[in-house]
Every structure is written in C-alpha cells, then in structure tokens.
Protein backbone atom coordinates (compact mmCIF):
# COMPACT_ATOMS: atom_id res chain seq x y z
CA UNK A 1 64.14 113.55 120.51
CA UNK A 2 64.83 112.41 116.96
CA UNK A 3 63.17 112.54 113.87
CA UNK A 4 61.68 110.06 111.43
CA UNK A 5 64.57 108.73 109.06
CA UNK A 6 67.33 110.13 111.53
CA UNK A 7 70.98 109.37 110.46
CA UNK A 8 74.35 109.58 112.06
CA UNK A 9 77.67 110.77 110.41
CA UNK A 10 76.58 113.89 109.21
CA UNK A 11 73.49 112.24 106.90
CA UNK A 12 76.15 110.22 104.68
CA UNK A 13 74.88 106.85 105.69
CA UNK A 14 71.40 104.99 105.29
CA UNK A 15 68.52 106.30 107.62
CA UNK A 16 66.96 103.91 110.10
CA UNK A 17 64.05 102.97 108.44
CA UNK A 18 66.24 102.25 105.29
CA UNK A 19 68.42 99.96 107.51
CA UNK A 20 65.61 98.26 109.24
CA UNK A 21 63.53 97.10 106.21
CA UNK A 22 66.78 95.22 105.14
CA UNK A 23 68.49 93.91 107.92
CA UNK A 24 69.66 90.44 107.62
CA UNK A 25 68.28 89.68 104.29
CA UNK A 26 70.68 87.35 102.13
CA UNK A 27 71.21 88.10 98.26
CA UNK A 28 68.22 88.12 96.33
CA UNK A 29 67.84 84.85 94.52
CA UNK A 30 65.09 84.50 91.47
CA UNK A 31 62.17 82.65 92.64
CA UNK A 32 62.87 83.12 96.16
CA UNK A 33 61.18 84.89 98.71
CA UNK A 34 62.68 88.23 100.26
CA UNK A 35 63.25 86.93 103.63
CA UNK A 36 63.04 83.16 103.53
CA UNK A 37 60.80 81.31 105.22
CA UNK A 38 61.59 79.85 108.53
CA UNK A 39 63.61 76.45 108.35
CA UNK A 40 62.26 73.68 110.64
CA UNK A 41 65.46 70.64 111.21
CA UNK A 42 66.20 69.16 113.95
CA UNK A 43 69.57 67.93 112.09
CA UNK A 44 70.90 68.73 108.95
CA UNK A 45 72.60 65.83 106.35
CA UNK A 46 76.29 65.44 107.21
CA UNK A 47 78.05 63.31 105.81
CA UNK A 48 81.97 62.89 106.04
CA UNK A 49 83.46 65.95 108.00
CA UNK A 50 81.53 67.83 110.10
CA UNK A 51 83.32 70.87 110.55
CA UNK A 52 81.34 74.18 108.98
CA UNK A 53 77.66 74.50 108.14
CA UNK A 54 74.70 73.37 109.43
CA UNK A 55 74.86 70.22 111.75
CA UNK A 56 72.51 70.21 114.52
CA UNK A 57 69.30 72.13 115.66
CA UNK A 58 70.49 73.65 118.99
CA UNK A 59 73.97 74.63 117.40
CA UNK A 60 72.72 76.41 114.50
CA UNK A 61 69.84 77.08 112.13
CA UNK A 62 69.85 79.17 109.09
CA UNK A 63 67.06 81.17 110.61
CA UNK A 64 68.51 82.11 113.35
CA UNK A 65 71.74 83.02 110.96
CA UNK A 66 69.20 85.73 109.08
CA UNK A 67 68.17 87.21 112.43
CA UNK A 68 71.37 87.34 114.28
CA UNK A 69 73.20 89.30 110.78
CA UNK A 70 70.02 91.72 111.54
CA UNK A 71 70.62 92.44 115.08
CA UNK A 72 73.88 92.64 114.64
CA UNK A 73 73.94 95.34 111.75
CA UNK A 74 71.39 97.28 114.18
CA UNK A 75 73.37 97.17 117.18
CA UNK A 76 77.16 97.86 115.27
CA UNK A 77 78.55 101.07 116.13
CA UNK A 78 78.37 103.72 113.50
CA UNK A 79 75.54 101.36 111.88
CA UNK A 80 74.19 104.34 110.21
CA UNK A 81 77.11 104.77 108.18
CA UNK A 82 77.11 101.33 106.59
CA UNK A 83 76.05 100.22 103.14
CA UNK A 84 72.72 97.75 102.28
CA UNK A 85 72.09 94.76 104.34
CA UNK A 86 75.43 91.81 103.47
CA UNK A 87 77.41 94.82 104.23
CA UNK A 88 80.64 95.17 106.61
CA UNK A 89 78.41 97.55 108.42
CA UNK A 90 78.63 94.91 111.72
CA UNK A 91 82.20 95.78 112.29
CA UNK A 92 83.13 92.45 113.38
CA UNK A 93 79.65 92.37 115.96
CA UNK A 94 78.49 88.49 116.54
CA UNK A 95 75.13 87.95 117.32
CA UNK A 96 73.34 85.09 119.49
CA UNK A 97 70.04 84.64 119.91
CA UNK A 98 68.02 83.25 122.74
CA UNK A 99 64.80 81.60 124.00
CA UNK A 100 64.30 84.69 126.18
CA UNK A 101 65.72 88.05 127.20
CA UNK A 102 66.50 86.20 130.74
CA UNK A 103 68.48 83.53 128.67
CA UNK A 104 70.23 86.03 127.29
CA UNK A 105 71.21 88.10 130.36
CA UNK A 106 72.11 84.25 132.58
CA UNK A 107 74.46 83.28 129.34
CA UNK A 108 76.40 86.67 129.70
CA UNK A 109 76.65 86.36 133.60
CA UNK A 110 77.08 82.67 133.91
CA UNK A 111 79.41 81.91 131.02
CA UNK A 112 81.90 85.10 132.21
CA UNK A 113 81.63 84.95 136.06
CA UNK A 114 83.51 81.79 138.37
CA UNK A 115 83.31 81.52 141.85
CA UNK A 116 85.43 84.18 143.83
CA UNK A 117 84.79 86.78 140.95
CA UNK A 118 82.62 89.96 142.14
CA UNK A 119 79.89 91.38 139.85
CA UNK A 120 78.14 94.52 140.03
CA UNK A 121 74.56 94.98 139.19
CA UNK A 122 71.61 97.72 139.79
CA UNK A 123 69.75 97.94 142.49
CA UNK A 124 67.06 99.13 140.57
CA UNK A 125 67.43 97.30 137.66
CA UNK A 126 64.26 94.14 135.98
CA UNK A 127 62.60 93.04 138.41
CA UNK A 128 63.65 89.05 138.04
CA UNK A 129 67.50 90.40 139.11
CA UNK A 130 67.12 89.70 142.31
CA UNK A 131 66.57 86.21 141.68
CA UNK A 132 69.67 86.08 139.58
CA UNK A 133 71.95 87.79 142.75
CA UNK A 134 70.60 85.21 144.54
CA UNK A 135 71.92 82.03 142.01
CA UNK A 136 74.81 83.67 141.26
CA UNK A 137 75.84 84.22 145.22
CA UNK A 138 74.82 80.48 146.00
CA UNK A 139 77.06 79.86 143.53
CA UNK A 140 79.81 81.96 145.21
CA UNK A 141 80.19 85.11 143.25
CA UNK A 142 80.49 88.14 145.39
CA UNK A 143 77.12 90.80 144.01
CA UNK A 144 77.36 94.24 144.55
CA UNK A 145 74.61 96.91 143.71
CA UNK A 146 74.56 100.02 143.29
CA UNK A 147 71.83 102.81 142.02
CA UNK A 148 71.51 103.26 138.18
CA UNK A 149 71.18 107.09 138.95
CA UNK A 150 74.03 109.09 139.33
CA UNK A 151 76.44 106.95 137.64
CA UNK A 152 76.67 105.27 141.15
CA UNK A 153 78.21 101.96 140.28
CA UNK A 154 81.19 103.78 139.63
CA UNK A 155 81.63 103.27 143.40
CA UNK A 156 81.77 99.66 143.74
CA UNK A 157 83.72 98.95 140.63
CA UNK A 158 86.72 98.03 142.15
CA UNK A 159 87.90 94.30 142.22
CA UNK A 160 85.08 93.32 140.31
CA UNK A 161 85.31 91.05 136.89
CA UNK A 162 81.78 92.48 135.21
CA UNK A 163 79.76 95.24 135.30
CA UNK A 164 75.90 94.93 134.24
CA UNK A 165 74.04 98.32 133.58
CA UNK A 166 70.69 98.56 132.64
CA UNK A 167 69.73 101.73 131.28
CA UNK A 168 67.46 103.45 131.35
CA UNK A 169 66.24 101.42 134.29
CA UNK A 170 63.15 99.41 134.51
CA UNK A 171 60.76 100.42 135.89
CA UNK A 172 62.12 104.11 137.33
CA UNK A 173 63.36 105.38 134.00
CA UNK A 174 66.85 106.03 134.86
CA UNK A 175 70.09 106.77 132.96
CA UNK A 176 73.45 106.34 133.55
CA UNK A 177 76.91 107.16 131.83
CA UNK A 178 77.58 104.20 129.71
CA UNK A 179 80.83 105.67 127.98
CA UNK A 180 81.58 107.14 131.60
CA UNK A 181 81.04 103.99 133.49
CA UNK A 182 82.35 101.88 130.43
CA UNK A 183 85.65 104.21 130.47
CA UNK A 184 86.09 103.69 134.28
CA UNK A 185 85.13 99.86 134.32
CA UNK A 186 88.09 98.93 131.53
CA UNK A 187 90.45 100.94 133.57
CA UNK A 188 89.87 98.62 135.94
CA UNK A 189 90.05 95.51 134.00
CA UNK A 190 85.84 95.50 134.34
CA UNK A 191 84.16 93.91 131.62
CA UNK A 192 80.70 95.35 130.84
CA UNK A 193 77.75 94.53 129.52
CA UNK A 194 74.45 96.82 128.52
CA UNK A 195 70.87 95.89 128.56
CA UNK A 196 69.49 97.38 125.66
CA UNK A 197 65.93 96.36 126.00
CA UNK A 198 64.52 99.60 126.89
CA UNK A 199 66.36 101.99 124.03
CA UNK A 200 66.62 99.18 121.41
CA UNK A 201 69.68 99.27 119.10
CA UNK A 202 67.31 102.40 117.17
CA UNK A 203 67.53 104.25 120.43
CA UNK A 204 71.01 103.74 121.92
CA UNK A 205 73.88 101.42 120.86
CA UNK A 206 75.71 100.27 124.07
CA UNK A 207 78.81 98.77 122.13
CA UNK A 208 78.97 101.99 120.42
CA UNK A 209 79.39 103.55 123.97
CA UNK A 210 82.46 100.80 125.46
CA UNK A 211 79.97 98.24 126.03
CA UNK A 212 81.57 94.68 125.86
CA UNK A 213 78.01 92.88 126.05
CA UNK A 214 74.70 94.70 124.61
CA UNK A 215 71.93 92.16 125.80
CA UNK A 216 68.08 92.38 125.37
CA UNK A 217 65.01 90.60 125.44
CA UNK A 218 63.60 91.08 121.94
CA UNK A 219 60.37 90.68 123.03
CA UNK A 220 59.38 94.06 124.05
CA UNK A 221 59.77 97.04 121.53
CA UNK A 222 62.13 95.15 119.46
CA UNK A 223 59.37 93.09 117.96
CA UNK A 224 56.84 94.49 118.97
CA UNK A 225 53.56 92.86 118.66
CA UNK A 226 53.42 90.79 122.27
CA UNK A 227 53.58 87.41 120.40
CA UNK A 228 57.03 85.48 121.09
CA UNK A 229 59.70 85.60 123.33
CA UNK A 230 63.33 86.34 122.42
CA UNK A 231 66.52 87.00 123.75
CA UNK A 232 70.00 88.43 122.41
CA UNK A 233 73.36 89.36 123.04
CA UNK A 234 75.43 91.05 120.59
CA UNK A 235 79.55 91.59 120.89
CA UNK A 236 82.92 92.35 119.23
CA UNK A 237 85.14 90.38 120.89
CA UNK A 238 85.46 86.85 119.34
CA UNK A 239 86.75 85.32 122.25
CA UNK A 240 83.81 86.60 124.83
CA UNK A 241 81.57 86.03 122.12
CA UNK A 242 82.60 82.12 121.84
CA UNK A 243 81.97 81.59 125.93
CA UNK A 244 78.58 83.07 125.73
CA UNK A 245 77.80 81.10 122.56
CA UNK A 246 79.48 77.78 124.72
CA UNK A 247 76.85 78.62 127.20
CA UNK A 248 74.28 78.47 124.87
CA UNK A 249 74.93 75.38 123.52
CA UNK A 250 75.18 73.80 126.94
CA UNK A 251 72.29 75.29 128.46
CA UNK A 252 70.19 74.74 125.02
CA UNK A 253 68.22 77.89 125.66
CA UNK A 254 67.87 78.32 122.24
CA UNK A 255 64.43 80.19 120.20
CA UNK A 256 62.02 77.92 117.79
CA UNK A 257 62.75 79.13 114.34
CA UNK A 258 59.16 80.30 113.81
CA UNK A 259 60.25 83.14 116.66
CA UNK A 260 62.94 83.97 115.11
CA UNK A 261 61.45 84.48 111.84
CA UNK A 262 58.86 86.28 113.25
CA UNK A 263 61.00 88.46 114.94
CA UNK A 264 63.03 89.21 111.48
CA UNK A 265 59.94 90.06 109.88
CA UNK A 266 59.04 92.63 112.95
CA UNK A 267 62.30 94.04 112.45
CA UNK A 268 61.02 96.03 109.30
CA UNK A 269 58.69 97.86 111.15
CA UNK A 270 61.11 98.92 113.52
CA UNK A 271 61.79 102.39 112.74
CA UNK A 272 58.27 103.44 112.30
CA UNK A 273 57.32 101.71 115.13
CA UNK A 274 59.64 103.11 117.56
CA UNK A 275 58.98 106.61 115.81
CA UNK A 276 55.35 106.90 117.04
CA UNK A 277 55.51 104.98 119.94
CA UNK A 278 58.07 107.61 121.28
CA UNK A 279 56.33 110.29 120.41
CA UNK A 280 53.62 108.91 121.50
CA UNK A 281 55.20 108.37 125.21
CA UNK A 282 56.44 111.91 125.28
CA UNK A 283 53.22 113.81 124.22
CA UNK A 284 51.34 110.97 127.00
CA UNK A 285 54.59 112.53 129.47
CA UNK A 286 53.20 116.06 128.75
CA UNK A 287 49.82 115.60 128.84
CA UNK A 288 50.28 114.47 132.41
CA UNK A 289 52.17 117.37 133.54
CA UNK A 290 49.34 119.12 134.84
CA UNK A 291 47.44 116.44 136.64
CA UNK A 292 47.42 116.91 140.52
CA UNK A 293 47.21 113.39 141.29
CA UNK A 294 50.13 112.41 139.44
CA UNK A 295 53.58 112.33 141.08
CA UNK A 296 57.08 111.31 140.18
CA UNK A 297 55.99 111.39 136.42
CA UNK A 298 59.28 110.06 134.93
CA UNK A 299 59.98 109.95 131.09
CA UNK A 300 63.73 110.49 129.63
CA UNK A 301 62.59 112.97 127.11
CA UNK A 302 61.61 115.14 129.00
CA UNK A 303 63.20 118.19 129.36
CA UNK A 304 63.34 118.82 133.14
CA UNK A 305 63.66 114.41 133.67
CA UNK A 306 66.37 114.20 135.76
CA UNK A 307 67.91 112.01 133.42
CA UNK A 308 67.22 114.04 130.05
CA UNK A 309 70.94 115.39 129.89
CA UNK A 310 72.64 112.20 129.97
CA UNK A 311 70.07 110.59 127.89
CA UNK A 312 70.06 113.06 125.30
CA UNK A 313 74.23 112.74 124.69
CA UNK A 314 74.23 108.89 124.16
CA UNK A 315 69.87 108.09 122.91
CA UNK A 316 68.81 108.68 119.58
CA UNK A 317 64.97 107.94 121.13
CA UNK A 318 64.25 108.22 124.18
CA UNK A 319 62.01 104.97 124.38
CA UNK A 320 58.14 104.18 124.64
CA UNK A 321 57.80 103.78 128.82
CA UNK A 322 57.35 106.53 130.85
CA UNK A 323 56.21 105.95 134.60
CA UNK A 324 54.19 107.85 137.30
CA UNK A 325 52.31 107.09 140.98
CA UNK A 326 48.92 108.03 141.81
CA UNK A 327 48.38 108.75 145.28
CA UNK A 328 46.68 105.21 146.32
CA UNK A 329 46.52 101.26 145.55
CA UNK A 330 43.27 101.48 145.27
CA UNK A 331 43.02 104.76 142.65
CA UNK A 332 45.85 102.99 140.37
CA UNK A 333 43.83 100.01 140.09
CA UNK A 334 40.67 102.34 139.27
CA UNK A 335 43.08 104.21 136.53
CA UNK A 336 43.86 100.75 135.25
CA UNK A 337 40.02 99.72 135.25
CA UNK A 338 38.59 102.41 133.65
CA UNK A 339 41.13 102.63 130.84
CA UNK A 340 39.35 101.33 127.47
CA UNK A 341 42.51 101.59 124.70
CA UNK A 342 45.29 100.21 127.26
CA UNK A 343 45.15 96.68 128.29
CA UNK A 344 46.97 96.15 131.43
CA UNK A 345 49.64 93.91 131.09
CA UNK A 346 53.34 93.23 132.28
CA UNK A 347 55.41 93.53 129.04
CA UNK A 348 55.98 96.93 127.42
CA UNK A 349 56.92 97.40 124.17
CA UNK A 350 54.04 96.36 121.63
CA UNK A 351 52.38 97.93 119.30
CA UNK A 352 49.23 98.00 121.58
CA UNK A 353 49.70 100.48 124.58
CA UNK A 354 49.68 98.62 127.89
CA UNK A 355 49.90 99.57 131.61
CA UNK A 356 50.22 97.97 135.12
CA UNK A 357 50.59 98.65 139.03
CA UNK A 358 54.04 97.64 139.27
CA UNK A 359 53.61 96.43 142.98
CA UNK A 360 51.40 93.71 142.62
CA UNK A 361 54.56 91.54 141.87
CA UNK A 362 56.54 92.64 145.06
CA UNK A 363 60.19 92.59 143.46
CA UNK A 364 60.40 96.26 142.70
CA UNK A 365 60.59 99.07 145.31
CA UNK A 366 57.99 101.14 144.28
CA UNK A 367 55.40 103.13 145.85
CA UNK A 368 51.55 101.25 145.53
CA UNK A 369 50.01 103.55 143.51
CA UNK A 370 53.06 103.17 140.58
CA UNK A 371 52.45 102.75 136.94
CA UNK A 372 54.38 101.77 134.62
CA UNK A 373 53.05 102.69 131.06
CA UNK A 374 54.10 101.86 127.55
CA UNK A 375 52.75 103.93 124.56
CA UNK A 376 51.12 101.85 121.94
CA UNK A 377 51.02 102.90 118.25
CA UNK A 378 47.53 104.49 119.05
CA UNK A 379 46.35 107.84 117.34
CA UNK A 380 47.98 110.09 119.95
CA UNK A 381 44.81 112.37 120.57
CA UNK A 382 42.83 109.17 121.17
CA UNK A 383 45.30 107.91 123.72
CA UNK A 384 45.16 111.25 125.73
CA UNK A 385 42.15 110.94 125.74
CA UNK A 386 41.78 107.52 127.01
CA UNK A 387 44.33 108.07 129.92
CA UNK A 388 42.85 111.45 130.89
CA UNK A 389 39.37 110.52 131.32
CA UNK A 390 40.40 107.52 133.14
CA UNK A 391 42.53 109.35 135.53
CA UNK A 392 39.19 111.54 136.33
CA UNK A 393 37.16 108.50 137.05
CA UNK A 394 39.59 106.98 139.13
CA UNK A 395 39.54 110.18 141.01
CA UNK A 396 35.90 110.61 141.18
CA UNK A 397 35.56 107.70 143.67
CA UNK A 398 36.50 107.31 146.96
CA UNK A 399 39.52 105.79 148.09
C-alpha cells in the first residue's frame, strides 16, 4: 500500500497530490479564473475555413479540451516524472471523453472490432458485459471469455483482434498480469485495452503496463462525489486513437460540459481522496477478518488476497472496494438495513461509503448473501464501527 504524496522514479518527479491539483489547467491569465468555467455552445463562429479550432458542440468543446489534457497527464506512463500541468508529461497520450463509462468501453469495442474478428473478454468482468457479448455476437464478432484470475485469458488469445481486461475485477476483486497478458497479446498481433475504473490512473496505469486502450467510467472514484456520469478512454497511438474518436462523433455519446467541468474540479481532490478511501477499505478488510459470518472476504491489499502479489508489482493503491458474503439473502439485506453511515447503493467510488447485495441484479455470479462495499471518506473508527455493529444485528435475528 502506498503512502500519501507517493512518487515514482526514485522521488525526482512531482507527487500525486502535486499532479492532481494541476492537471489540465491552461496558463494562468490575469483576471481569469484558475480552471475556467465551463463553456456552454452548441456551435462556435466559423467563418471562412473550417479546419482547426472549435466548430461544433459534439466535435469539440474547450471544456472537454481542459479535462481530457488532465486525464491524460494522469494516465501517461511515468506521469510522476513529468513537470507542472502544460507539460510533455502525456507522452503523446490522447484523451476522449464520454457520456458514460459504457460509452467509453462500446467506442473502444465497436470502433476496433468488424464482423469475423474474435474478441476476448472476462467472464467475470461489470456486470452490463454480458449485454455487450451479446450486441457484439449479433453483430458477428466471435466472444470468448475467460477468468480474470490466473492470467487465464492467456488461453484464448489466439486468433483474436482485441483483448479487454478488467482488473481488478468487478465485483470479485481480481487481478491479472497486465504487462504479462499485454506482452503475450502483441505477440500475437492482440490489441488490448484496460479498464481502469477500479485502480484509477492514481492506482495503476494500464498504458504504462502495454495497454493499447486504458478505459473508465469516471464516475466512480475518479470523481468521486456520486453526481455525474463520465466516461474515458485514453491512448498513444494516433491512429487507434482517431477510430475511437470517429466513433464518438458518430455515435454522439458525448458529456454536457457542466460534467466535465465538474469532473476537472473533482480531479484536485483526487489524491487525498483515494488516500483515505484506501486506507479506509483496507483497515474495513481487517476489521472483518475475525468475523465468523463473513466468508470470501476479498480486498487486493491484503496480504494473504490471492491477488496481493500481482497487485502489489503493477498498483500503486490498491483501490476503495473490497467484497465479502454473509451466509444468507436474508442476513445481507439485514447487514444492509441496519447500517446507519453506508447508504446502499450500486456505484462505488464516492466520497460517501456505500454497499449493496450484488444479486439483486442477476448479471453477476455471486453467491446471495454477497456484498460489495466501497469505503467512503468516513473517520475510519466510525466506519468500523458502523459495519461491525450492523453485522451483529443482522446476526441477532433469525434467518
């Protein structure tokens, strides 16, 4: 697990907090405000050529422009070696935002897969992936899945024009290889993409890894206070880049600029954010250790996880979610119930812990009594506390 104000490179660049507060932010101009205000235009004057700038409202918008330089200097491999924000810290990465993390993840697999290609995705993987193996076979692309554990997709790699890892996995909390699986998938003439939503670009940095694609919804951890959704998918490669940007454009699934201001501003908080929340998770993880009613307790920093020693060679945190059953339906919805500090909800992420029964939606195959649980920003003692004396009045009925 890292530390506040961790750094890469031996401790010559800018620490994460450092980088986060400044992200994006264009020169300073007298008068003007840090981080300027979001710009609302459905078209932009043009007159004569139209080539460069600003021209239409689903192409392009200068607030988008602020929050995609942001992203982009987060997610850039060796970003902690860079200079202050303007920087050539993003080592060529472009940036595109999106409506939604699920807009970003289609654009990747729609704009780089034809029919007749093969694609391989986890079988463990968000929950609305099945739904996507579904439009993308009716559309005559050959799906293949494979565990996230194990490094498993390694197995089915063969023939296949994209790999999609997601990592760890939502909602079991496993980790996979990236460089491994990256490595093996380029041999093979694989492209590969990363969903980052988990780690965040604080925790892990796919492209850093081999990743081709790192894609994420933005509206968990990344901004972090439950209020907008986002999507985004960063890359190096101009040409991939350009096809998933196409997409966009066709598709219009493009974010209001008041998200994506919002989400800039979020960005600042980042780093202190993801700092207690992840400590946070892991002193929730321990806490539950010794409870006899909880089973499978899953959290990647963990020492005995099962996925601790891969996560610990490629995640700088180890994330905010950690998971667990209890033994019935009926004593995880008690647990829920009783819980006064943790509002159960379906996102993870925010600021504000949250929890749910994962099988009430059906799509994941988990056991009834699973949780999935996302550390808030709470005073740890009083979260303990919360989720402990919850736990023993869920027990103290009768199932």
């Amino acid at each position: 697990m890292t530390e506040t104000g961790h750094r890469d490179g031996g401790g010559t660049g800018l620490g994460d907090g450092t980088r986060a507060v400044r992200v994006g932010l264009p020169e300073p101009v007298k008068h003007e405000p840090t981080l300027p205000g979001p710009v609302f235009a459905a078209h932009f004057h043009l007159p004569g050529d139209h080539t460069g700038g600003y021209a239409y409202g689903r192409d392009e918008n200068p607030t988008w422009t602020h929050l995609e330089r942001a992203i982009g200097e987060l997610e850039a491999p060796g970003a902690d070696s860079g200079s202050d924000s303007g920087s050539d810290s993003r080592a060529g990465v472009e940036t595109l935002v999106f409506a939604s993390g699920m807009a970003a993840i289609s654009a990747v697999l729609f704009s780089q897969l034809r029919a007749g290609d093969a694609v391989v995705l986890p079988d463990d993987g968000y929950q609305v992936l099945p739904l996507v193996r579904e439009q993308l076979t009716a559309y005559g692309i050959e799906v293949r899945t494979a565990p996230t554990g194990g490094d498993a997709q390694l197995d089915v790699l063969d023939g296949a024009k994209l790999l999609w890892i997601e990592t760890p996995s939502n909602p079991g909390l496993d980790v996979c290889d990236v460089r491994r699986l990256a490595d093996a998938a380029h041999a093979r003439g694989v492209l590969v993409a990363v969903d980052n939503t988990l780690a965040t670009p604080l925790g892990q940095r796919p492209l850093e890894l081999g990743a081709d694609f790192a894609v994420a919804s933005g509206t968990k951890m990344l901004t972090g206070h439950g209020d907008i959704l986002l999507g985004y998918v960063a890359c190096r490669d101009a040409e991939l880049i350009a096809s998933v940007r196409r997409w966009r454009k066709i598709v219009g699934a493009i974010p209001g600029p008041m998200e994506a201001w919002l989400a800039h501003r979020s960005l600042a908080t980042l780093q202190l954010r993801a700092d207690r929340q992840n400590a946070n998770a892991l002193t929730l993880a321990e806490a539950l250790r010794g409870r006899t009613e909880v089973a499978g307790l899953r959290y990647p920093g963990l020492p005995d996880d099962p996925s601790h020693k891969v996560a610990s060679r490629q995640m700088r945190r180890f994330g905010c979610v950690l998971s667990f059953t209890l033994p019935t339906r009926a004593r995880a919805e008690r647990f829920l119930e009783a819980l006064r500090l943790v509002d159960d909800a379906t996102s993870f992420g925010g600021v504000r812990s949250t929890a749910e029964r994962r099988g009430r939606w059906g799509g994941d195959a988990v056991p009834e009594g699973f949780i999935r649980f996302s550390a808030g920003a709470e005073d740890p003692d009083d979260l303990v506390a919360d989720v402990l004396r919850a736990l023993d009045e869920a027990a103290a009925a009768t199932d």
